[in-house]
N, C-alpha and C. Protein backbone atom coordinates (compact mmCIF):
# COMPACT_ATOMS: atom_id res chain seq x y z
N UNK A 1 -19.10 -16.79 13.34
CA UNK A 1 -17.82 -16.30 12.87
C UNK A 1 -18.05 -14.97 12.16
N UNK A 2 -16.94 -13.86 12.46
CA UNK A 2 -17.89 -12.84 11.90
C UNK A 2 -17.46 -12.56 10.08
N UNK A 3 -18.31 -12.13 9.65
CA UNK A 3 -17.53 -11.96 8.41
C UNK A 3 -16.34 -11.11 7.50
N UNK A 4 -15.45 -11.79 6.94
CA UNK A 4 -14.18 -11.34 6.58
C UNK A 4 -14.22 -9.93 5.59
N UNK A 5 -13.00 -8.89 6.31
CA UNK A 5 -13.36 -7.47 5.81
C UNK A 5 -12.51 -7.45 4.56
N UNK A 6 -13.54 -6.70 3.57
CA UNK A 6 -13.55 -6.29 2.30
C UNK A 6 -12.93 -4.93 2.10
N UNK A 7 -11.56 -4.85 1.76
CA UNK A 7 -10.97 -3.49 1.62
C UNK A 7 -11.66 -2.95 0.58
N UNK A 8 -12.14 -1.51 0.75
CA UNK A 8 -13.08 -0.69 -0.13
C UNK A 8 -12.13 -0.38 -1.09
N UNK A 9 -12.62 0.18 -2.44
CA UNK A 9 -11.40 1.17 -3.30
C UNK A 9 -10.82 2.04 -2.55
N UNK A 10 -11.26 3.04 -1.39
CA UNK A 10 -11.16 4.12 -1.19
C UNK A 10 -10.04 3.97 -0.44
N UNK A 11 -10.09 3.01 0.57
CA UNK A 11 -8.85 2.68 1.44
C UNK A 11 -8.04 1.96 0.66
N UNK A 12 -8.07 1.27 -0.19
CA UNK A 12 -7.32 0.63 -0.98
C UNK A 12 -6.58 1.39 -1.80
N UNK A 13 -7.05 2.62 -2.39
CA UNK A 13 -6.11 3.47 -3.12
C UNK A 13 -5.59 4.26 -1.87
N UNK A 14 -5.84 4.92 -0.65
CA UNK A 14 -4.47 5.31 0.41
C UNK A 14 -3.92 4.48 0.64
N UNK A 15 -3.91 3.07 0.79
CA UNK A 15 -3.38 2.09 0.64
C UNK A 15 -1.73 2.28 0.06
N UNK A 16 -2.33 2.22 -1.49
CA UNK A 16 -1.34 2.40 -2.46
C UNK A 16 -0.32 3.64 -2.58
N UNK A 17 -1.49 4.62 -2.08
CA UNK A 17 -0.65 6.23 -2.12
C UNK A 17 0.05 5.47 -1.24
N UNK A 18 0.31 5.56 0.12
CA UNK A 18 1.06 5.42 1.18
C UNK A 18 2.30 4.55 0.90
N UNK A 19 1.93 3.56 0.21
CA UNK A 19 3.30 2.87 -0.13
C UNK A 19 4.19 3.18 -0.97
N UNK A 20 3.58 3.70 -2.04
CA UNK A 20 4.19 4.53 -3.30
C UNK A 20 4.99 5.33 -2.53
N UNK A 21 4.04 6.41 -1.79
CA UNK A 21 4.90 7.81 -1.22
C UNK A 21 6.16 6.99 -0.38
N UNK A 22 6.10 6.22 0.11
CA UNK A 22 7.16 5.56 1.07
C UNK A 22 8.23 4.90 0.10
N UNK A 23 7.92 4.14 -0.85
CA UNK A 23 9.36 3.59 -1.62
C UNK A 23 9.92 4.80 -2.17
N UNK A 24 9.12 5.76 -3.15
CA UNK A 24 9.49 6.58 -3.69
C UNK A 24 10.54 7.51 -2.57
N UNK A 25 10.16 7.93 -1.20
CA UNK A 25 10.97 8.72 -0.72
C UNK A 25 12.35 7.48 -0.40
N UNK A 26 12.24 6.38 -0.36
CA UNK A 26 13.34 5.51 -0.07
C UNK A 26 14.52 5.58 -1.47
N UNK A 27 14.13 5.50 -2.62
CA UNK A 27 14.60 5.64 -3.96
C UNK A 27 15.47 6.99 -3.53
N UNK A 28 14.63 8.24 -3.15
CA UNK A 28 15.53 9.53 -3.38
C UNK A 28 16.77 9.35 -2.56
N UNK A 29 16.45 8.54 -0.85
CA UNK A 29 17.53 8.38 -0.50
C UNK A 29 18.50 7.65 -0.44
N UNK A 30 18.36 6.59 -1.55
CA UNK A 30 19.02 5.56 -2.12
C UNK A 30 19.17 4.73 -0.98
N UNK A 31 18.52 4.45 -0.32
CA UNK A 31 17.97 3.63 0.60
C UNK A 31 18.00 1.82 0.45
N UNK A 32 18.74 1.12 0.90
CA UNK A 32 19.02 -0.40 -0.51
C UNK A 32 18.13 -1.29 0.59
N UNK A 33 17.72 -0.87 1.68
CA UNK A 33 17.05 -1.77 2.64
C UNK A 33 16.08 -1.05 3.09
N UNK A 34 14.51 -1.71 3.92
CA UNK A 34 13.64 -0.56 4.52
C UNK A 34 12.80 -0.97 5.47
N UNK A 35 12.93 -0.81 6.43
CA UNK A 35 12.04 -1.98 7.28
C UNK A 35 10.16 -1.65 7.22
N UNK A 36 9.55 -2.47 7.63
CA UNK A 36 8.31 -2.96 8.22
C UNK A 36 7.68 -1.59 7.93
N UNK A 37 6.91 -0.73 7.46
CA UNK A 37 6.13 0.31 7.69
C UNK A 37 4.80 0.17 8.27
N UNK A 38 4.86 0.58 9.11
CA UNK A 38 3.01 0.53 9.92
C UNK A 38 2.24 1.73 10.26
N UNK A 39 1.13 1.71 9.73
CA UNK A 39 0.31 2.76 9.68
C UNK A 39 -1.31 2.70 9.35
N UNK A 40 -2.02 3.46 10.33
CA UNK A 40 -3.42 3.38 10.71
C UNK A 40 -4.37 4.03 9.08
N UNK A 41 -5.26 3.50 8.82
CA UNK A 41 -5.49 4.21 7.38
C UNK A 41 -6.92 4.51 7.41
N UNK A 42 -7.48 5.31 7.46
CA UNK A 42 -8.83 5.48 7.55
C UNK A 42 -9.56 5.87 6.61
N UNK A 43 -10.92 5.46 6.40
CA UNK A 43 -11.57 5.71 4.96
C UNK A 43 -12.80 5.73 5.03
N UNK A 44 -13.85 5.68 4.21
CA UNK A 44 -14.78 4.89 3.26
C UNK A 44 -15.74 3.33 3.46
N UNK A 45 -16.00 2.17 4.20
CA UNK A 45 -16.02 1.25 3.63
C UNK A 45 -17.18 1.53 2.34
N UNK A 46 -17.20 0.36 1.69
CA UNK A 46 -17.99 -0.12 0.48
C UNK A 46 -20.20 0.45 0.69
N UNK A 47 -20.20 0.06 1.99
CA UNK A 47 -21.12 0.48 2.43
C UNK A 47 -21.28 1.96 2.88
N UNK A 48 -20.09 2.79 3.02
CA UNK A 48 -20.57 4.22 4.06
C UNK A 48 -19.84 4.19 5.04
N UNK A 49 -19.61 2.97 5.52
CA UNK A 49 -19.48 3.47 7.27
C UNK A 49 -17.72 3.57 7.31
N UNK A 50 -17.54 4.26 8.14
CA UNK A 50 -15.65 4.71 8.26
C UNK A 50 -15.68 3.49 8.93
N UNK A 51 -14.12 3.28 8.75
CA UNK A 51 -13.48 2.32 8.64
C UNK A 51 -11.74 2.92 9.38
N UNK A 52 -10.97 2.28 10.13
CA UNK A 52 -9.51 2.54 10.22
C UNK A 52 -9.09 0.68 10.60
N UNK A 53 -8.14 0.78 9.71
CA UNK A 53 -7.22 -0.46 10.01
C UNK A 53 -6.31 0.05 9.75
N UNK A 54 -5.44 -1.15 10.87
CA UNK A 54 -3.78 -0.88 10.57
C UNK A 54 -3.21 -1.88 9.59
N UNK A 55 -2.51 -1.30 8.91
CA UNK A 55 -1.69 -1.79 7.93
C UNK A 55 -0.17 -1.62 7.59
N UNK A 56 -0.12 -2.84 7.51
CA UNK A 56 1.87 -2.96 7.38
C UNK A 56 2.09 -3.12 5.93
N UNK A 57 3.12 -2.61 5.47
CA UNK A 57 3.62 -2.84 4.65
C UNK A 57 4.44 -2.98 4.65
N UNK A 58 4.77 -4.19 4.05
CA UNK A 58 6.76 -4.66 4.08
C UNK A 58 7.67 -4.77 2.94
N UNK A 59 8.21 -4.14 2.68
CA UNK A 59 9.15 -4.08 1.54
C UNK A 59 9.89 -4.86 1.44
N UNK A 60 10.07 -4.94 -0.04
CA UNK A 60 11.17 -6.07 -0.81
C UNK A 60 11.82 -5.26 -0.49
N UNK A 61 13.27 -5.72 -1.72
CA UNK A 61 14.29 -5.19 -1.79
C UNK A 61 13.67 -4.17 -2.90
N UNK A 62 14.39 -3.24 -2.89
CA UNK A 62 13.91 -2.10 -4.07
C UNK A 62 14.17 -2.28 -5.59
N UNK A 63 15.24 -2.96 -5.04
CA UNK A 63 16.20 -3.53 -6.62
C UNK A 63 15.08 -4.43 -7.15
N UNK A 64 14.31 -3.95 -8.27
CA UNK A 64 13.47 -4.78 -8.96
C UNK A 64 13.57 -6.48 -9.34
N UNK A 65 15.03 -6.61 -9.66
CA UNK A 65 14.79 -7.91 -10.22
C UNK A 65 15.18 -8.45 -8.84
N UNK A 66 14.81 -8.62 -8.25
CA UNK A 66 14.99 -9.31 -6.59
C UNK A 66 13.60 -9.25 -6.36
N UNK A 67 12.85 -9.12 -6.80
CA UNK A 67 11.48 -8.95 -5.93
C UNK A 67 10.33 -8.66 -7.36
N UNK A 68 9.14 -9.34 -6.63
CA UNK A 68 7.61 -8.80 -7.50
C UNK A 68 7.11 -7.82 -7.37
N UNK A 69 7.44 -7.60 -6.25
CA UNK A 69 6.58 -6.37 -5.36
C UNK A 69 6.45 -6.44 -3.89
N UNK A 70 5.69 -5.13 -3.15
CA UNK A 70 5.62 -5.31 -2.01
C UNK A 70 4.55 -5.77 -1.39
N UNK A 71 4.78 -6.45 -0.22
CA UNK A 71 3.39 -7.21 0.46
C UNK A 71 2.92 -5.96 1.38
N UNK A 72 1.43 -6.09 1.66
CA UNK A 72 0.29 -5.28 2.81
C UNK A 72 -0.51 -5.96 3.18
N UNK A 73 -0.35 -6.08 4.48
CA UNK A 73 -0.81 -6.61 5.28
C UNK A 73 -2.41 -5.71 6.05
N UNK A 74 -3.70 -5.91 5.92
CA UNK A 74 -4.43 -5.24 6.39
C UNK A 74 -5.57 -6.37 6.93
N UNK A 75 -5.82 -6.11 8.68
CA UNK A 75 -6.72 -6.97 8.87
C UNK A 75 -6.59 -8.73 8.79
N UNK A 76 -6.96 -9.43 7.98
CA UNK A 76 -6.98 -10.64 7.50
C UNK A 76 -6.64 -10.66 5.96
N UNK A 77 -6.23 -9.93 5.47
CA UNK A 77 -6.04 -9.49 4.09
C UNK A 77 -4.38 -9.48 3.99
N UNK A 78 -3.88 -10.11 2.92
CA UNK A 78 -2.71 -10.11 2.38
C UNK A 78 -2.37 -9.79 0.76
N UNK A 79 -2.36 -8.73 0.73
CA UNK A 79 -1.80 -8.88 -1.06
C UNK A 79 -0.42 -8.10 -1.09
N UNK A 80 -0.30 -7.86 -2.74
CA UNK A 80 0.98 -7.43 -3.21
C UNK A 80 0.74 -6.22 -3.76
N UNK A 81 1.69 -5.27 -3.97
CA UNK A 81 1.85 -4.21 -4.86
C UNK A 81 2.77 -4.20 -5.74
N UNK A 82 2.44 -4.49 -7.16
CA UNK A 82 3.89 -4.94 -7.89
C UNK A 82 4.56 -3.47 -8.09
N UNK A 83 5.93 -3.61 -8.41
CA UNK A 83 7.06 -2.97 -8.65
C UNK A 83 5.97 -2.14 -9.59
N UNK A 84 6.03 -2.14 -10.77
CA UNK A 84 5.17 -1.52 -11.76
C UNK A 84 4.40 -0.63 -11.03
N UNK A 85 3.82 -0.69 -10.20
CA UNK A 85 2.80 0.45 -9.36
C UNK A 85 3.69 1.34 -8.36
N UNK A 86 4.08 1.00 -7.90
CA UNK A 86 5.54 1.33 -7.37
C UNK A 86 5.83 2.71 -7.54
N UNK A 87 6.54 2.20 -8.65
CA UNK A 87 6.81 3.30 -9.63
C UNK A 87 5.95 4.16 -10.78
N UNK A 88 4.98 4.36 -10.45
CA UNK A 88 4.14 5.21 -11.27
C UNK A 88 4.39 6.58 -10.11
N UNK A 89 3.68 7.80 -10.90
CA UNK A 89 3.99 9.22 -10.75
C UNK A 89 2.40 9.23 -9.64
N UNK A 90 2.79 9.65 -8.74
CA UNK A 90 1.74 10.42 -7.96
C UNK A 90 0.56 11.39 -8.37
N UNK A 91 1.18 11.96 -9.68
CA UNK A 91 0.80 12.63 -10.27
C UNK A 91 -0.35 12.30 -11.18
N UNK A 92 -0.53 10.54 -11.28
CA UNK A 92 -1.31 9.92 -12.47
C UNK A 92 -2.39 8.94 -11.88
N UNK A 93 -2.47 9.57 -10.01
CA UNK A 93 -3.61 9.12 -9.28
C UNK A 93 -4.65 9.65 -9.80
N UNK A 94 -4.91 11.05 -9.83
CA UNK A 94 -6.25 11.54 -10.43
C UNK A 94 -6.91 11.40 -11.36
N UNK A 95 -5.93 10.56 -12.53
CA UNK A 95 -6.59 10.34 -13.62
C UNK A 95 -6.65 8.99 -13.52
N UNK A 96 -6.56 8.36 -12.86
CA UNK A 96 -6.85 6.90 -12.87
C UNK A 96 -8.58 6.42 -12.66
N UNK A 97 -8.97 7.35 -11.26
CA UNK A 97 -10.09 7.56 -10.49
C UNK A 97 -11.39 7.07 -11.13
């Protein structure tokens, strides 16, 4: 069985950019619904070697108290991105690093 893939930081933070940049442009257009986003993400793994998976991301509703956050789907991998990350400034990636 082969063994189960380990999203690196590196793809894991375009990860996050990508979804951020995507609700955030949904917010400007007051957007109250958003379907399925899918997109190829290439990186880094943990070891060196590049890496591209596709990854979905599916949005809640935007309206916070309706939702925890959004789900991403990558590979065999399922997590969340809470609202709280969401909404942080693009601007406060670099200093996170």
């Amino acid at each position: 069985m082969p063994e189960p893939i380990r999203i690196s930081k590196d793809i894991d933070r375009k990860i996050n950019e990508m979804a951020r940049s995507y609700y955030q442009d949904a917010r400007r257009r007051s957007a109250d619904k958003l379907p399925e986003f899918r997109t190829m993400i290439s990186g880094a793994m943990d070891d060196g070697a590049s890496r591209s998976l596709l990854v979905k991301i599916l949005p809640n509703p935007i309206n916070p108290r309706l939702s925890t956050g959004w789900r991403v789907v990558a590979e065999d991998k399922v997590w969340e991105i809470s609202s709280e990350e969401m909404e942080k400034s693009r601007l406060l990636d670099g200093a996170s690093g």
